[in-house]
C-alpha atoms as a PDB file:
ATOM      1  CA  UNK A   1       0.000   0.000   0.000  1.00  0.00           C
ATOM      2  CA  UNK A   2       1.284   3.313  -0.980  1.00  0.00           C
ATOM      3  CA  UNK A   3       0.109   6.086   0.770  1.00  0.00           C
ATOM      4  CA  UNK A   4       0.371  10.359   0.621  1.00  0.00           C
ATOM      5  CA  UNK A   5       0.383  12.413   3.828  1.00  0.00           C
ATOM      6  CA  UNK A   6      -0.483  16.325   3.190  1.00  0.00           C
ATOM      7  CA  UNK A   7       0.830  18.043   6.249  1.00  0.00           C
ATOM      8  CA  UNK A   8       3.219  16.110   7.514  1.00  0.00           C
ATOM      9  CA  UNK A   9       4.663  19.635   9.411  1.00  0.00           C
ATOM     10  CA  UNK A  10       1.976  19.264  11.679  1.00  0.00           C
ATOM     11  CA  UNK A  11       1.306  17.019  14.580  1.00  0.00           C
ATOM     12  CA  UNK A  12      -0.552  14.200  13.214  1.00  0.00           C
ATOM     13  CA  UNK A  13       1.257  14.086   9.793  1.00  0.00           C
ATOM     14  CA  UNK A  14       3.900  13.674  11.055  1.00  0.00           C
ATOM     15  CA  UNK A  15       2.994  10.693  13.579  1.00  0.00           C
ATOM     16  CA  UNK A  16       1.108   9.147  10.107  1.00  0.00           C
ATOM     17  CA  UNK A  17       4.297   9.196   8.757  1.00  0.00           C
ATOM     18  CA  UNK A  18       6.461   7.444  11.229  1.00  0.00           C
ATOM     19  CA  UNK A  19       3.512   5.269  11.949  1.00  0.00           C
ATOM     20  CA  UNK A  20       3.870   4.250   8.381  1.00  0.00           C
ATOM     21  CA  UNK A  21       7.568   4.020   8.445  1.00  0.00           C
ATOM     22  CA  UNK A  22       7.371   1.888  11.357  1.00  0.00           C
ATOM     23  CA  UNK A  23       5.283  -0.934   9.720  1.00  0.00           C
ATOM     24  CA  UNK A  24       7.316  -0.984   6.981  1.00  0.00           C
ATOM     25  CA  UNK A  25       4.273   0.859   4.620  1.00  0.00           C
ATOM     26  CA  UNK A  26       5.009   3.116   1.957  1.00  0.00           C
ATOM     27  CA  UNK A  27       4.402   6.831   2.726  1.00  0.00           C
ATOM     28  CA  UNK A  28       4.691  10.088   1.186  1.00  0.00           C
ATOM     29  CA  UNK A  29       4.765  12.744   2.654  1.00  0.00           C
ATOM     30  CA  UNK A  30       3.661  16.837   1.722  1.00  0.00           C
ATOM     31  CA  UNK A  31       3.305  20.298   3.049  1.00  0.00           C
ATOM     32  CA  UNK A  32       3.781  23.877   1.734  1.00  0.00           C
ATOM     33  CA  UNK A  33       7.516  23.881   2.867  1.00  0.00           C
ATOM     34  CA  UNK A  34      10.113  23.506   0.218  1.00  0.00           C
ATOM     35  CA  UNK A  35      11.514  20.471   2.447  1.00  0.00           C
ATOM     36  CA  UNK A  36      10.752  18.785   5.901  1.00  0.00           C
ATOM     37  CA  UNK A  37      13.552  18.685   8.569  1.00  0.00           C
ATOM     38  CA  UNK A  38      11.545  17.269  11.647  1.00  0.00           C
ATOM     39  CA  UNK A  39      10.551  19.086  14.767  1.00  0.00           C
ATOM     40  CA  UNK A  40      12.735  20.919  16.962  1.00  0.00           C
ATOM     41  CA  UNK A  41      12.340  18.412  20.101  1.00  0.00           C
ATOM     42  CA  UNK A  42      14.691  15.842  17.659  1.00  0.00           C
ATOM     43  CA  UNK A  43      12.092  13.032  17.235  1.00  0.00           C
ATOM     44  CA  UNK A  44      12.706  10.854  14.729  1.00  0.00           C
ATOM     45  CA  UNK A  45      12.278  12.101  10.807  1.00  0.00           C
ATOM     46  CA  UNK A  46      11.116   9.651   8.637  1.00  0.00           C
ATOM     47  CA  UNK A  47      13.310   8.372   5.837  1.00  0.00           C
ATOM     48  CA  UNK A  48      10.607   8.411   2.939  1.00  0.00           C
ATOM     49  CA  UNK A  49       9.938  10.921   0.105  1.00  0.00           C
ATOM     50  CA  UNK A  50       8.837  14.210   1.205  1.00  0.00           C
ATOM     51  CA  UNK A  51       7.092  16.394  -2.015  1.00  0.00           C
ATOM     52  CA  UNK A  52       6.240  20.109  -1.605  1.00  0.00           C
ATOM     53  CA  UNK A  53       2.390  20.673  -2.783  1.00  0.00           C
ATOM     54  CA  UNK A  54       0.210  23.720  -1.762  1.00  0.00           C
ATOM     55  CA  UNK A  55      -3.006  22.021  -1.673  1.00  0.00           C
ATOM     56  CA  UNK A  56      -5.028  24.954  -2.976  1.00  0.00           C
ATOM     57  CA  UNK A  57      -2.891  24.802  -6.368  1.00  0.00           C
ATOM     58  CA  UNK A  58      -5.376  22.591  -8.299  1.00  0.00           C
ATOM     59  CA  UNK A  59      -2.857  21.992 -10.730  1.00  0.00           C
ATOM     60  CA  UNK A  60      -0.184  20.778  -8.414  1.00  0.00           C
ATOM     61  CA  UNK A  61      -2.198  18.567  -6.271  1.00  0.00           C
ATOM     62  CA  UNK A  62      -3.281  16.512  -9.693  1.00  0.00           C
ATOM     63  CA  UNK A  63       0.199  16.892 -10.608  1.00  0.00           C
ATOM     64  CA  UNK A  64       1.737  14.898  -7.155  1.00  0.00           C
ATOM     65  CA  UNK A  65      -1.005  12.608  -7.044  1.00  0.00           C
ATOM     66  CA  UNK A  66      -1.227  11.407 -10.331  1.00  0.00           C
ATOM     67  CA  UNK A  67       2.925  11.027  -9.970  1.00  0.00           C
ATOM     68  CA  UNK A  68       2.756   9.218  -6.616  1.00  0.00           C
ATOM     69  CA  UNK A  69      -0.026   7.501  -7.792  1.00  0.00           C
ATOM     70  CA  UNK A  70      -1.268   6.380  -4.042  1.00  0.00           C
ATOM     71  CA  UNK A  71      -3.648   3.523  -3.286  1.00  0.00           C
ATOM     72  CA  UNK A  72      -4.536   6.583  -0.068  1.00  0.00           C
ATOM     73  CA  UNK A  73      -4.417  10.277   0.739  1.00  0.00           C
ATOM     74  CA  UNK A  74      -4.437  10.705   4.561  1.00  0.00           C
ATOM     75  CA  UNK A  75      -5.337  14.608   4.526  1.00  0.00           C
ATOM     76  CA  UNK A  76      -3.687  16.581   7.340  1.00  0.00           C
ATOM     77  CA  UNK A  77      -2.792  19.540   6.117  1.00  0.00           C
ATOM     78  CA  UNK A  78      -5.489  22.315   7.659  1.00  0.00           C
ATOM     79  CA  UNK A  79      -6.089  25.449   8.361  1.00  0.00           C
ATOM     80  CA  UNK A  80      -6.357  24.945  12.767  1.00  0.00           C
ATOM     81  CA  UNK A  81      -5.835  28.846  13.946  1.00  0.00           C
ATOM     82  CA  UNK A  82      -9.547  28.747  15.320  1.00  0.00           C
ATOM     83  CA  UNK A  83      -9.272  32.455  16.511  1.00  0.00           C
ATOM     84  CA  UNK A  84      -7.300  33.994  13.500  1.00  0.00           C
ATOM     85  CA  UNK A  85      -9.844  32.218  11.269  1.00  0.00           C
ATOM     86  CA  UNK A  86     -12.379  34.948  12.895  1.00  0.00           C
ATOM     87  CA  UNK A  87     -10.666  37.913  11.299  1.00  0.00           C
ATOM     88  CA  UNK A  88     -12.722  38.965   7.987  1.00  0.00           C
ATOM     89  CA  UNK A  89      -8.890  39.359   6.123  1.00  0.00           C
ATOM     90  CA  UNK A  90      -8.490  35.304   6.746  1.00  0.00           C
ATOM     91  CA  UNK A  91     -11.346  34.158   6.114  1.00  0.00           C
ATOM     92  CA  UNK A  92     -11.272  33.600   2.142  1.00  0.00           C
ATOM     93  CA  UNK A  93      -7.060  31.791   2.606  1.00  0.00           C
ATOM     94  CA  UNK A  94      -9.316  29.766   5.536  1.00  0.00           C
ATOM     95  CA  UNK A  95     -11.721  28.629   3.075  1.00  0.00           C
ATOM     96  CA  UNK A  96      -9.350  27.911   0.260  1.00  0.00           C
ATOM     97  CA  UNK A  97      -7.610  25.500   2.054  1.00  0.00           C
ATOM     98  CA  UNK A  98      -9.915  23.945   4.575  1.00  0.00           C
ATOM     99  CA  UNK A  99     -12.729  23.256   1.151  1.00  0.00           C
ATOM    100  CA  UNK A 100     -10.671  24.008  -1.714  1.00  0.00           C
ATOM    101  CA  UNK A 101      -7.947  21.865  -0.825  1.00  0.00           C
ATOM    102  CA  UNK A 102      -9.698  19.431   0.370  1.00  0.00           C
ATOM    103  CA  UNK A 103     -11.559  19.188  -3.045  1.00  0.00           C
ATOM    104  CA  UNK A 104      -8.508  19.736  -5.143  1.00  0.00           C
ATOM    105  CA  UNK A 105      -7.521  16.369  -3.319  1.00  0.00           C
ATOM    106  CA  UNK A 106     -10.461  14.189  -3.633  1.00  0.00           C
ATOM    107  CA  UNK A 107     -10.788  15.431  -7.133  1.00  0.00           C
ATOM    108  CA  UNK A 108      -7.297  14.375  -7.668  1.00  0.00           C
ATOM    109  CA  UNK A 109      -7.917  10.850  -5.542  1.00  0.00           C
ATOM    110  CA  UNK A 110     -10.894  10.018  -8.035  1.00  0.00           C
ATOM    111  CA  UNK A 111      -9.109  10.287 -11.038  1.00  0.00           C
ATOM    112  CA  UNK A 112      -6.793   7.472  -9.856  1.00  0.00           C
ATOM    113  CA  UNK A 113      -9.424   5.877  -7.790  1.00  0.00           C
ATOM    114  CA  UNK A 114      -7.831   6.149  -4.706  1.00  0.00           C
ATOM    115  CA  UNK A 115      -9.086   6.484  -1.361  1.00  0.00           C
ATOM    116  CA  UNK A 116      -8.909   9.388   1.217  1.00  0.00           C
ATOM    117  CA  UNK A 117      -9.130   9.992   4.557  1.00  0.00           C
ATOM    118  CA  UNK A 118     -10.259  13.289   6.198  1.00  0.00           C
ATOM    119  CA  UNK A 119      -9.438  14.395   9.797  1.00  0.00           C
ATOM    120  CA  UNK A 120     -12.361  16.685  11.072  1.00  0.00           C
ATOM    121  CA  UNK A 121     -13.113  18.124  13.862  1.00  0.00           C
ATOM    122  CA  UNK A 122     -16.214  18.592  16.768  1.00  0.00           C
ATOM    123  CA  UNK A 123     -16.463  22.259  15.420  1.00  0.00           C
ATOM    124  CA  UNK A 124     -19.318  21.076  12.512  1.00  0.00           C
ATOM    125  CA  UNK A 125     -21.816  20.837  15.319  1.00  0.00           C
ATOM    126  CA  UNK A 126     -23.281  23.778  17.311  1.00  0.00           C
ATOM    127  CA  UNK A 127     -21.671  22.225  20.577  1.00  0.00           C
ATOM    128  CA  UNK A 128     -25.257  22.397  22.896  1.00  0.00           C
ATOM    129  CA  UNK A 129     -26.416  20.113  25.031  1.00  0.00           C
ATOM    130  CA  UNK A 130     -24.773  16.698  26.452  1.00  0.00           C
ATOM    131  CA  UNK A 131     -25.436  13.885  24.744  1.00  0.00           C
ATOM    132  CA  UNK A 132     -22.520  12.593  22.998  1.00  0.00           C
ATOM    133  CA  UNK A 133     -22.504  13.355  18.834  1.00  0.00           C
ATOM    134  CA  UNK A 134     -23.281  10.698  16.984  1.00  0.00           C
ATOM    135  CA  UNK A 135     -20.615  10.492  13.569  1.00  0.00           C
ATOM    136  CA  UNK A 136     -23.850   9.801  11.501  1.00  0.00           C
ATOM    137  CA  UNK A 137     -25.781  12.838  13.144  1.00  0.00           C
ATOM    138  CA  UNK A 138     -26.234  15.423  10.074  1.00  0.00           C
ATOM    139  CA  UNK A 139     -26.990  18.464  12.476  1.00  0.00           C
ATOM    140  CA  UNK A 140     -24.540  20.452  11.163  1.00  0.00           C
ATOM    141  CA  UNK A 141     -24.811  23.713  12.643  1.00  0.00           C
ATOM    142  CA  UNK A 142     -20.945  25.156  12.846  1.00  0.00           C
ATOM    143  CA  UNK A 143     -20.963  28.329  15.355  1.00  0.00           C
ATOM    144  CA  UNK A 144     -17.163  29.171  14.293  1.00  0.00           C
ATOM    145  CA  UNK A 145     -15.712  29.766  10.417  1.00  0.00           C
ATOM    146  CA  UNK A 146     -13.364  27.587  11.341  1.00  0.00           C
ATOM    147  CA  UNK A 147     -16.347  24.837  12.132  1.00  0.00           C
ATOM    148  CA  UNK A 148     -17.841  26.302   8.841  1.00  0.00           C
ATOM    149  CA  UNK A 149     -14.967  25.488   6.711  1.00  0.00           C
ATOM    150  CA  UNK A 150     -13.926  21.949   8.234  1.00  0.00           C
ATOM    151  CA  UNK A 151     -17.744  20.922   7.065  1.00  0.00           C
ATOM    152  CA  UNK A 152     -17.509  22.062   3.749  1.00  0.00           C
ATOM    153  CA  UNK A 153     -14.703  20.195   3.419  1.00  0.00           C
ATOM    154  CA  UNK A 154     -16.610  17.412   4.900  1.00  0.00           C
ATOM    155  CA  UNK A 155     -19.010  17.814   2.170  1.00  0.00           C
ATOM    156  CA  UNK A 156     -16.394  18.379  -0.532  1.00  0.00           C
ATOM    157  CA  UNK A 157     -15.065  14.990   0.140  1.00  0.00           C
ATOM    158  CA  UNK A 158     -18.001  13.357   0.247  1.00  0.00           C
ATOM    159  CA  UNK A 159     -19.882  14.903  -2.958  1.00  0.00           C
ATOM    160  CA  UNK A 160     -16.578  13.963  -4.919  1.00  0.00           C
ATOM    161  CA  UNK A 161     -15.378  10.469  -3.924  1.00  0.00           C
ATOM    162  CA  UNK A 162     -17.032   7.331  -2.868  1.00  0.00           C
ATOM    163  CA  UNK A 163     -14.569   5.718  -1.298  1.00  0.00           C
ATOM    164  CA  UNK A 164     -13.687   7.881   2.073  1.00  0.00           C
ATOM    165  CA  UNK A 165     -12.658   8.111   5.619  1.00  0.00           C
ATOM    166  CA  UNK A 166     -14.165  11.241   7.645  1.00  0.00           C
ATOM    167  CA  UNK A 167     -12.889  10.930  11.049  1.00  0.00           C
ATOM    168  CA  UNK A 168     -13.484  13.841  13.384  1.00  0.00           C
ATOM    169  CA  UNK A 169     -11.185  14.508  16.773  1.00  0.00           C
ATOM    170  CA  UNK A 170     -11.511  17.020  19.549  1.00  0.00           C
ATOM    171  CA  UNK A 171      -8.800  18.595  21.692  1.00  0.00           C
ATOM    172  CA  UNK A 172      -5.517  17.507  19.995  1.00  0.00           C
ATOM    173  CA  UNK A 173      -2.198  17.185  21.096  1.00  0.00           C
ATOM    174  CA  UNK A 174       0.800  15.648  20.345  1.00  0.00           C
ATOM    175  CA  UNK A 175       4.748  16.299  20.091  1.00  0.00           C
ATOM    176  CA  UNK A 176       4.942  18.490  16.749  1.00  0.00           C
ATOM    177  CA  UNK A 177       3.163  21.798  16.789  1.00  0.00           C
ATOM    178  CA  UNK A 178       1.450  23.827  19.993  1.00  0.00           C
ATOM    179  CA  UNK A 179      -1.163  22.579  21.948  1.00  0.00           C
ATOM    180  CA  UNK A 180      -2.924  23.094  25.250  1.00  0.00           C
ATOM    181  CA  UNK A 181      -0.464  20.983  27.073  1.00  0.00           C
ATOM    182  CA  UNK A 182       2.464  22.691  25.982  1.00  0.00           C
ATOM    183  CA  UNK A 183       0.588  25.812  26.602  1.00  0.00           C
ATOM    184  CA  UNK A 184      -0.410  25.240  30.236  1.00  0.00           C
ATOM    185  CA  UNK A 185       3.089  23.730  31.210  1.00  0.00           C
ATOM    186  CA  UNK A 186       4.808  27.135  29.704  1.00  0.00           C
ATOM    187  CA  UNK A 187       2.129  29.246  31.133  1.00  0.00           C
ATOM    188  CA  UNK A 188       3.264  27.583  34.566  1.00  0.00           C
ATOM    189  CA  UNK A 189       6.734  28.417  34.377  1.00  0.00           C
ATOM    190  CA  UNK A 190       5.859  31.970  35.455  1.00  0.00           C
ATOM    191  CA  UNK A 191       2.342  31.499  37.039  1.00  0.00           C
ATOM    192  CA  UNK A 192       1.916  30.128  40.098  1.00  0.00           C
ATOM    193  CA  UNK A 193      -2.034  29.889  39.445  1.00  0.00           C
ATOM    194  CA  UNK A 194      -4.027  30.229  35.764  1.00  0.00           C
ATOM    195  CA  UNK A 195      -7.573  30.528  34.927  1.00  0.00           C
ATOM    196  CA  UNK A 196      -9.169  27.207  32.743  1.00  0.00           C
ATOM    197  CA  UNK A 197     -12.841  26.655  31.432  1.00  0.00           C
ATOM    198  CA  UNK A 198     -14.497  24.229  33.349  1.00  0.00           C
ATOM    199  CA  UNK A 199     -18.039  24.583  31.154  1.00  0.00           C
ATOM    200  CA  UNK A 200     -16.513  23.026  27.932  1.00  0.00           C
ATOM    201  CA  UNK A 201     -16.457  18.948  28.048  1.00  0.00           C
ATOM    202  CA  UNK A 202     -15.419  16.827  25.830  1.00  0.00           C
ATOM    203  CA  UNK A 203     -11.980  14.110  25.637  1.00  0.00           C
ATOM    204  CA  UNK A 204      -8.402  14.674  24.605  1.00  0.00           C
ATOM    205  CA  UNK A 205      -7.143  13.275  21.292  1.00  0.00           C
ATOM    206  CA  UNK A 206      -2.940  12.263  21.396  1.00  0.00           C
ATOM    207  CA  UNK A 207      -1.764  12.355  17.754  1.00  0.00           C
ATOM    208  CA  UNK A 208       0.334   9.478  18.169  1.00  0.00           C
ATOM    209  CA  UNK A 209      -2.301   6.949  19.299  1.00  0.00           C
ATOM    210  CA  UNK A 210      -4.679   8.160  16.578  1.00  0.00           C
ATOM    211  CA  UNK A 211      -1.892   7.705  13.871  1.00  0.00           C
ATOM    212  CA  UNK A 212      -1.875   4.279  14.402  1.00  0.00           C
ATOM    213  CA  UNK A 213      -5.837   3.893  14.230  1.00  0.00           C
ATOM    214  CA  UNK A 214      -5.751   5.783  11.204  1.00  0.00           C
ATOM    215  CA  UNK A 215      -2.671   2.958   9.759  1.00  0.00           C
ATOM    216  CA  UNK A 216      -5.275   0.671  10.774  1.00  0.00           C
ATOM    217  CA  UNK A 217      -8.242   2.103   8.979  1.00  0.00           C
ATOM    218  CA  UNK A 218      -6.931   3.142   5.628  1.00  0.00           C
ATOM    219  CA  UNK A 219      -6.299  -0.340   5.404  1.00  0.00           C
ATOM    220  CA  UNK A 220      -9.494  -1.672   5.243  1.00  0.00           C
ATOM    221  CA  UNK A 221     -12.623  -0.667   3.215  1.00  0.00           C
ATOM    222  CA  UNK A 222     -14.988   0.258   5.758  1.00  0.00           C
ATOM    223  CA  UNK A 223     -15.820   3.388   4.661  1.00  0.00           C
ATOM    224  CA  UNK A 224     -17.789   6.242   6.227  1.00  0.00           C
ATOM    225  CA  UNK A 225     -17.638   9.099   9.030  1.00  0.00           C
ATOM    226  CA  UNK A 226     -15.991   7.774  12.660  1.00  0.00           C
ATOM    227  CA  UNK A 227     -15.568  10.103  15.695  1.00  0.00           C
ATOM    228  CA  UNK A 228     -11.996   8.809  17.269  1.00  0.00           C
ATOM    229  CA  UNK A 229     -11.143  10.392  20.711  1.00  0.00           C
ATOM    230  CA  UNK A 230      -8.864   9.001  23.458  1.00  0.00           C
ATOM    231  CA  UNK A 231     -10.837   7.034  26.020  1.00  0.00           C
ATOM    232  CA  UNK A 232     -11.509   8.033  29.375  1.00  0.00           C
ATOM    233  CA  UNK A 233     -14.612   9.292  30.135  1.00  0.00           C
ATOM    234  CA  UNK A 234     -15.754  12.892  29.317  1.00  0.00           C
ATOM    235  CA  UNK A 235     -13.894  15.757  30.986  1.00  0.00           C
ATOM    236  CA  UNK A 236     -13.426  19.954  31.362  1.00  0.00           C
ATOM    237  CA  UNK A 237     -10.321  21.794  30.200  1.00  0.00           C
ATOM    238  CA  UNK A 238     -10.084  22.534  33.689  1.00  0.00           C
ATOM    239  CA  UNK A 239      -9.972  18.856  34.534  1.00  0.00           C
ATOM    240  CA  UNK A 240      -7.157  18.311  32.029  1.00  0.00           C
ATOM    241  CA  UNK A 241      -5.080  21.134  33.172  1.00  0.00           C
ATOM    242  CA  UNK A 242      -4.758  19.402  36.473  1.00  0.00           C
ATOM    243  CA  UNK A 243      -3.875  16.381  35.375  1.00  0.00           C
ATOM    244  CA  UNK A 244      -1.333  17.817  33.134  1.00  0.00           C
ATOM    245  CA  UNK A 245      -0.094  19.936  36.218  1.00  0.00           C
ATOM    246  CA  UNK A 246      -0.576  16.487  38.593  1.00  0.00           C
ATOM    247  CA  UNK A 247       1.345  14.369  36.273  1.00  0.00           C
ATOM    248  CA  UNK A 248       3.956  17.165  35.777  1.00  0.00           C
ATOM    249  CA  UNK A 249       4.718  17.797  39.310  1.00  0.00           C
ATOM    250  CA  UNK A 250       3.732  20.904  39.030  1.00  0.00           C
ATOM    251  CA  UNK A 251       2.738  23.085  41.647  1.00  0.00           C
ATOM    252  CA  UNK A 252       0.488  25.870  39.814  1.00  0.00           C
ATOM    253  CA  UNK A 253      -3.328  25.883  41.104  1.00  0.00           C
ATOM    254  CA  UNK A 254      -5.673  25.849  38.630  1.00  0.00           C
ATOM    255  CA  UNK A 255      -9.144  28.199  38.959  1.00  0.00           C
ATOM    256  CA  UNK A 256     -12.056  26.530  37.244  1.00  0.00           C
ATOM    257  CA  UNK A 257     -14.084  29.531  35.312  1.00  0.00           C
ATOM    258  CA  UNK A 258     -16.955  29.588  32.713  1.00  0.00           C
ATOM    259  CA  UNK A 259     -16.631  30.252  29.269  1.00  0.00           C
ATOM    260  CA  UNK A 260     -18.158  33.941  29.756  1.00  0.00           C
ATOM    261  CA  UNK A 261     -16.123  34.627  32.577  1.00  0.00           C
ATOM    262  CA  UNK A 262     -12.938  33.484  30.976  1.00  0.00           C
ATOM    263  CA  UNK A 263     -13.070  35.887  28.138  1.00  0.00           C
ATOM    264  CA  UNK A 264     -10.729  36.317  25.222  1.00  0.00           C
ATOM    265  CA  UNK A 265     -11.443  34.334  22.306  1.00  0.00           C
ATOM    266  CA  UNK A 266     -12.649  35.810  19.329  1.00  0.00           C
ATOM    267  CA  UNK A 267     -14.172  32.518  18.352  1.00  0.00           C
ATOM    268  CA  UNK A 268     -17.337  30.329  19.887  1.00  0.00           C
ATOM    269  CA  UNK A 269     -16.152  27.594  21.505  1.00  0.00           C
ATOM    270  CA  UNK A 270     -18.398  24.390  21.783  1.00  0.00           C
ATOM    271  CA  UNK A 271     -19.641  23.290  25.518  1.00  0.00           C
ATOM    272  CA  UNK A 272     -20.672  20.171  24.248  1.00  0.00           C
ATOM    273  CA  UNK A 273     -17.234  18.303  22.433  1.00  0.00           C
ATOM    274  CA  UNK A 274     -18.442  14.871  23.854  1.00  0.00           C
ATOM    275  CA  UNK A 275     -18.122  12.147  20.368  1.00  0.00           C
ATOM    276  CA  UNK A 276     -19.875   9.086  20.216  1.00  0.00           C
ATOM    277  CA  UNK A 277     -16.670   6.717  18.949  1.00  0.00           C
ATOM    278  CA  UNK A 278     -18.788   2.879  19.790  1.00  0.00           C
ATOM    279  CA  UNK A 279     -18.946   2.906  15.547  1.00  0.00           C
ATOM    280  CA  UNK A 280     -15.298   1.874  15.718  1.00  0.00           C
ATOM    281  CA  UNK A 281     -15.642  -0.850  18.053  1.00  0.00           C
ATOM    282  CA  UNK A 282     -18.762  -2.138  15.873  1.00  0.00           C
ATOM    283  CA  UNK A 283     -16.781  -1.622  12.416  1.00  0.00           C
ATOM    284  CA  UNK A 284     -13.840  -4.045  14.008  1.00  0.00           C
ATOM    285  CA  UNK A 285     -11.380  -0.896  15.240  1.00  0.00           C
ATOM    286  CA  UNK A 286      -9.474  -0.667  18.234  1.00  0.00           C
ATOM    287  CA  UNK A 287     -10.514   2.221  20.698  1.00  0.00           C
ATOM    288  CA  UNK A 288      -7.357   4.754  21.360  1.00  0.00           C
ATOM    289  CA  UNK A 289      -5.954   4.745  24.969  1.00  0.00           C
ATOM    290  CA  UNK A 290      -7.262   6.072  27.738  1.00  0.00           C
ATOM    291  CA  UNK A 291      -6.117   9.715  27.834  1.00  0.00           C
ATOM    292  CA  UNK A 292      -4.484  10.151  31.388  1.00  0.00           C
ATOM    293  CA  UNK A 293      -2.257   7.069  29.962  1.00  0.00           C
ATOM    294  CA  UNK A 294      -1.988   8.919  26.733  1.00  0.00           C
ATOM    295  CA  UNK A 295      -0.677  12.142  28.750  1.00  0.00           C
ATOM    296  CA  UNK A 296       1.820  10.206  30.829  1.00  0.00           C
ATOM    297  CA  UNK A 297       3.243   8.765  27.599  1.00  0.00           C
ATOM    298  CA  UNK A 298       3.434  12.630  25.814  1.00  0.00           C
ATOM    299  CA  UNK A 299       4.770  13.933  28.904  1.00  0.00           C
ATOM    300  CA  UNK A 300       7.855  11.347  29.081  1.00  0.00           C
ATOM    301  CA  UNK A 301       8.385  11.409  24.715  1.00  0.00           C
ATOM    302  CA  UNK A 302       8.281  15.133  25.604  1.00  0.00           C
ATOM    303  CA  UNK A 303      11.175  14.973  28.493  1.00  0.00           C
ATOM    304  CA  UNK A 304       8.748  16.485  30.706  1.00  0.00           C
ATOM    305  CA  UNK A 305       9.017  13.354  33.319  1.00  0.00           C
END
C-alpha cells in the first residue's frame, strides 16, 4: 500500500508518517515547505519521500497525485488557527484550504481511484447540550468559520469520492506543533495559578495513538464518518489542566471559570465536544488509549518526566 500524507509539518502528519515508516508501509509525505527537517524536540524524521504541494494549487495537487499515484491520501494539512480564522482578512485563505484543498484532493484521488481519509473536527456541530454526537448525526450547525470550513470540506469529500474516511477529533495534542499541554506547562513556568474553562467537556485526542488507528483504517474498506477520541470518560479543560499539572509535578493551582467569565477568544467555543466513537468498536477498530495514559506517555516522549 502506498500512501500520501499532506501536512506532515503538523502534529498528526507527522505521527502518520512514522507510523507508516514503522510498519514498513510506503508513505509520502507533503506540506507547503520547500523540504521537511523534523521538529525541533529531535524526534525521529522519517526516511521516505517528502514532495512540496500547496493544496489549494489545483494543478499541483493533480500533478503529485497522479505522480505518486497512491492507493490513499491521509489529509492533514489544515487550516487549525480557530481564533485567526475569525478575522474577515483570513477568512477567504481559511476557506481555500480547509474546502478548496480538500476538493482539489479528492478530485485528484478520483481520477486514480484512490481512497482518502479526512481528519475533522467537533467544530461542525453547534456544541449544545450533552449527549454525545453521533458520527452519523447530520446536524450540522458550525458556530465558528473555522467549524464552517472543516464541514464544507466534509461535504467536498463526500460529494466527490465514494470511497472515504471522515474521522473527526476534539482537543488535539501531540509532540509536533502547539497545543494546550504545551501551553499550560509554559504558562506555569511563570504562574503560580491560571484561569481554565471548566463549562466546555469533551476528551483529549494524542496524535500518536490516533496515527496508528488511522494505519489501521486506511487499510481496510470500511468506509464512512468515525468520531476517534482518546478514552476516558468525558472531561473539562479545567480537569485536564490538572492532570497535566498532577502528572507534571507541578505546583500551579488551577481556577475553574466559565466560558463567559474566561473571556478572550474571538471565536465560539463548543460546551458540548463529547463524540460518540462505539462505531469503531462495531466496524472491528481498536478504541485509542485512555487519555491520562496517553498524557503520561506525551509527557515522558516530551522529556517532561
Amino acid at each position: 500500500m502506498k500512501v500520501l500524507v499532506t501536512g506532515v509539518g503538523g502534529q498528526l502528519g507527522h505521527d502518520v508518517m512514522n507510523e507508516l515508516h514503522s510498519r514498513g508501509s510506503m508513505g509520502v509525505g507533503s506540506d507547503i515547505a520547500p523540504a521537511y527537517s523534523g521538529i525541533e524536540d529531535g524526534s525521529p524524521v522519517t526516511e521516505m519521500e517528502y514532495i512540496q504541494m500547496d493544496i489549494t494549487d489545483a494543478e499541483k495537487v493533480r500533478e503529485v497525485v497522479g505522480s505518486v499515484k497512491p492507493d490513499v491520501i491521509v489529509h492533514c494539512a489544515a487550516w487549525t488557527a480557530v481564533d485567526a480564522a475569525e478575522d474577515p482578512e483570513n477568512r477567504d485563505k481559511v476557506m481555500k484550504i480547509n474546502v478548496d484543498g480538500t476538493r482539489n484532493l479528492a478530485v485528484a484521488a478520483k481520477a486514480i481511484d484512490a481512497s482518502m481519509c479526512y481528519i475533522s473536527t467537533d467544530y461542525v456541530f453547534d456544541g449544545q447540550g450533552e449527549t454525545p454526537w453521533d458520527p452519523d448525526c447530520k446536524d450540522y450547525a458550525p458556530i465558528s468559520v473555522y467549524g464552517e470550513s472543516k464541514l464544507r470540506g466534509e461535504q467536498a469529500l463526500a460529494e466527490t469520492i465514494d470511497k472515504y474516511f471522515i474521522v473527526r477529533i476534539a482537543w488535539a495534542f501531540g509532540l509536533n506543533g502547539n497545543n494546550f499541554v504545551k501551553t499550560m506547562l509554559k504558562l506555569s513556568d511563570n504562574h503560580d495559578e491560571l484561569r481554565v474553562v471548566s463549562d466546555q467537556i469533551g476528551t483529549p485526542t494524542y496524535m500518536y495513538d490516533l496515527a496508528r488507528l488511522l494505519v489501521d483504517m486506511i487499510q481496510t474498506d470500511r468506509y464512512g464518518y468515525y468520531h476517534a477520541t482518546n478514552e476516558g470518560g468525558y472531561i473539562s479543560w479545567y480537569d485536564f489542566a490538572c492532570e497535566i499539572f498532577r502528572q507534571a509535578g507541578k505546583k500551579t493551582r488551577v481556577i475553574p471559570v466559565t466560558t463567559a467569565e474566561y473571556g478572550l477568544s474571538k471565536a465560539a467555543r463548543p460546551f458540548n465536544s463529547r463524540l460518540d466513537k462505539s462505531k469503531l468498536v462495531k466496524n472491528g477498530f481498536k478504541p485509542l488509549p485512555e487519555w491520562k495514559d496517553a498524557l503520561a506517555r506525551y509527557l515522558k516522549e516530551s522529556g517532561v518526566i
